[in-house]
Protein backbone atom coordinates (compact mmCIF):
# COMPACT_ATOMS: atom_id res chain seq x y z
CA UNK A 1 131.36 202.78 143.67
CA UNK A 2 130.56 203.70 140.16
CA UNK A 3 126.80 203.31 138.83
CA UNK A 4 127.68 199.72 136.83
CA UNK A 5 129.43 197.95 140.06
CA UNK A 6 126.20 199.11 141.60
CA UNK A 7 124.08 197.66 139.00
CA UNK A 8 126.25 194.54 138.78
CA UNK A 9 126.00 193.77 142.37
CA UNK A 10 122.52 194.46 142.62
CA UNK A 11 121.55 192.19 140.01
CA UNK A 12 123.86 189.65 141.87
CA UNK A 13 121.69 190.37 145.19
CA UNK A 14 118.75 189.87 143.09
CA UNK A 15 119.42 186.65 142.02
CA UNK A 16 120.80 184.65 144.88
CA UNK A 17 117.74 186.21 146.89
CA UNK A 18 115.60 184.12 143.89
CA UNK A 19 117.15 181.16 144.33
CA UNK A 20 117.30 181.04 148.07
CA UNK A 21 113.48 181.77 147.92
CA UNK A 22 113.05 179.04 145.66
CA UNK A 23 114.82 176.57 147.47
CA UNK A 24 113.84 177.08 150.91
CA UNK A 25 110.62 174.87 149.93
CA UNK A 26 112.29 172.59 148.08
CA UNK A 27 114.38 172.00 151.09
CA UNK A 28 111.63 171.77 153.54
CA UNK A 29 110.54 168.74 151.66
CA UNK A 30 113.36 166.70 151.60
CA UNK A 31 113.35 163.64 154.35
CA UNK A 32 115.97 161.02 154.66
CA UNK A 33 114.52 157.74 154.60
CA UNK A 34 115.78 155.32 157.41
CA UNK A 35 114.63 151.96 156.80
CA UNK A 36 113.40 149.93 159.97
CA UNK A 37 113.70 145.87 159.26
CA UNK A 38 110.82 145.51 161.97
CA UNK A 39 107.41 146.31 161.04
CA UNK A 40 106.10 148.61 163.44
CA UNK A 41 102.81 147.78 166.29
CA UNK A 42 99.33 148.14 165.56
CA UNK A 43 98.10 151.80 166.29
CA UNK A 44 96.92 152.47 169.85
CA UNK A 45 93.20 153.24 170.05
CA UNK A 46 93.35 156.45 171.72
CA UNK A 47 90.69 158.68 173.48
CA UNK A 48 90.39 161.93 171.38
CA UNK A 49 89.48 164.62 174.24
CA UNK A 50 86.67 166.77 173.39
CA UNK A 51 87.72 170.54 172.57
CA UNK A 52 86.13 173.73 174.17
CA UNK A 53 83.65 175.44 171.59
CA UNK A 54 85.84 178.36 171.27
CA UNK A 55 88.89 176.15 170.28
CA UNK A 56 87.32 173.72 167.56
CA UNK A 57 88.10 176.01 164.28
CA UNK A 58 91.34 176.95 165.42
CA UNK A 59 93.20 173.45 166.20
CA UNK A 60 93.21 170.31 165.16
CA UNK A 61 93.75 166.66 166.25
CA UNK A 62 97.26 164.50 165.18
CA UNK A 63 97.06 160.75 166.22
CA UNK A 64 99.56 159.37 167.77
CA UNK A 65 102.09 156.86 166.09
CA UNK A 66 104.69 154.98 166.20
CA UNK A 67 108.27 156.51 165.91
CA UNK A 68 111.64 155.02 165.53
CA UNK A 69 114.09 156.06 168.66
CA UNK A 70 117.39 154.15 166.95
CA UNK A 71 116.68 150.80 168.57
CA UNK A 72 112.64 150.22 168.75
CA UNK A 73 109.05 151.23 167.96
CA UNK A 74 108.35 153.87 170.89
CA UNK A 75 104.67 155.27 170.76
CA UNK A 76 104.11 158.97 170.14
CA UNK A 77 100.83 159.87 171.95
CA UNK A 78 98.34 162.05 169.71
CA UNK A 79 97.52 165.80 170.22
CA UNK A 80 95.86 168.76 169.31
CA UNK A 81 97.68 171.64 167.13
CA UNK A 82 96.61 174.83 166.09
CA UNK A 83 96.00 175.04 162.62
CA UNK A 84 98.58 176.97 160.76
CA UNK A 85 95.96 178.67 158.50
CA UNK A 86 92.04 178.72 158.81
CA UNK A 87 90.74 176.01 156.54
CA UNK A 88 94.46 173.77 156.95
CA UNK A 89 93.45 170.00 157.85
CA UNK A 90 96.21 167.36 159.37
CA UNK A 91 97.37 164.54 157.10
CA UNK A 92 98.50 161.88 159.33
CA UNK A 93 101.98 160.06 158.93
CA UNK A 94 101.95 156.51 157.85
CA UNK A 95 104.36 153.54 157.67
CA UNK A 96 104.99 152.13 154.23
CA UNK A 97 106.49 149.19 153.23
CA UNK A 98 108.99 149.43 150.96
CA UNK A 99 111.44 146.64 149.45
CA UNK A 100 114.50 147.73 151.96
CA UNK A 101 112.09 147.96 154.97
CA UNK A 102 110.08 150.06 156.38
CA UNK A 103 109.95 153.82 156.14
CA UNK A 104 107.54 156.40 158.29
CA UNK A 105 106.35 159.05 155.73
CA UNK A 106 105.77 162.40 158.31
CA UNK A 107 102.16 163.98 158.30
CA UNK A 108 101.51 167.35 156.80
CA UNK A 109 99.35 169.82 156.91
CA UNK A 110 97.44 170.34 153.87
């Protein structure tokens, strides 16, 4: 392999490796919307257990919601998840209205 095919394909590497980096997070947003015509239950009120000492800084609590299954509303209960980084706090999902029905935008950790 001469010294410009090496070049060449190097700078080839280069850039596809860019653009794959680029869009993996790009692509971690995206969510298809499905529309639900039915508007989903209240929340439950749930009991939040209480967390040992030693686990408070290190997880976090996600409500429970309401998902779609395909057919009806089907209640997610709520739990505690380690927090991917240190100081990262849990925005909970949400249903929103929306002129074709209703859509469930998916928590995030922020």
């Amino acid at each position: 392999m001469t010294h410009s095919t090496r070049r060449r394909l190097l700078g080839g590497l280069t850039v596809l490796t860019g653009i794959a980096a680029m869009s993996a997070p790009a692509l971690a947003q995206l969510q298809a919307e499905i529309y639900i015509p039915a508007a989903p239950p209240p929340p439950r009120v749930e009991v939040v257990p209480v967390l040992p000492a030693e686990r408070v800084e290190v997880e976090r609590w996600q409500p429970g919601y309401w998902r779609w299954n395909g057919h009806e509303h089907v209640w997610a209960e709520g739990r505690y998840v380690a927090r991917p980084q240190p100081r990262a706090e849990w925005i909970a999902g949400r249903w929103e209205q929306r002129p074709r029905g209703w859509v469930y935008i998916e928590g995030h950790w922020n």
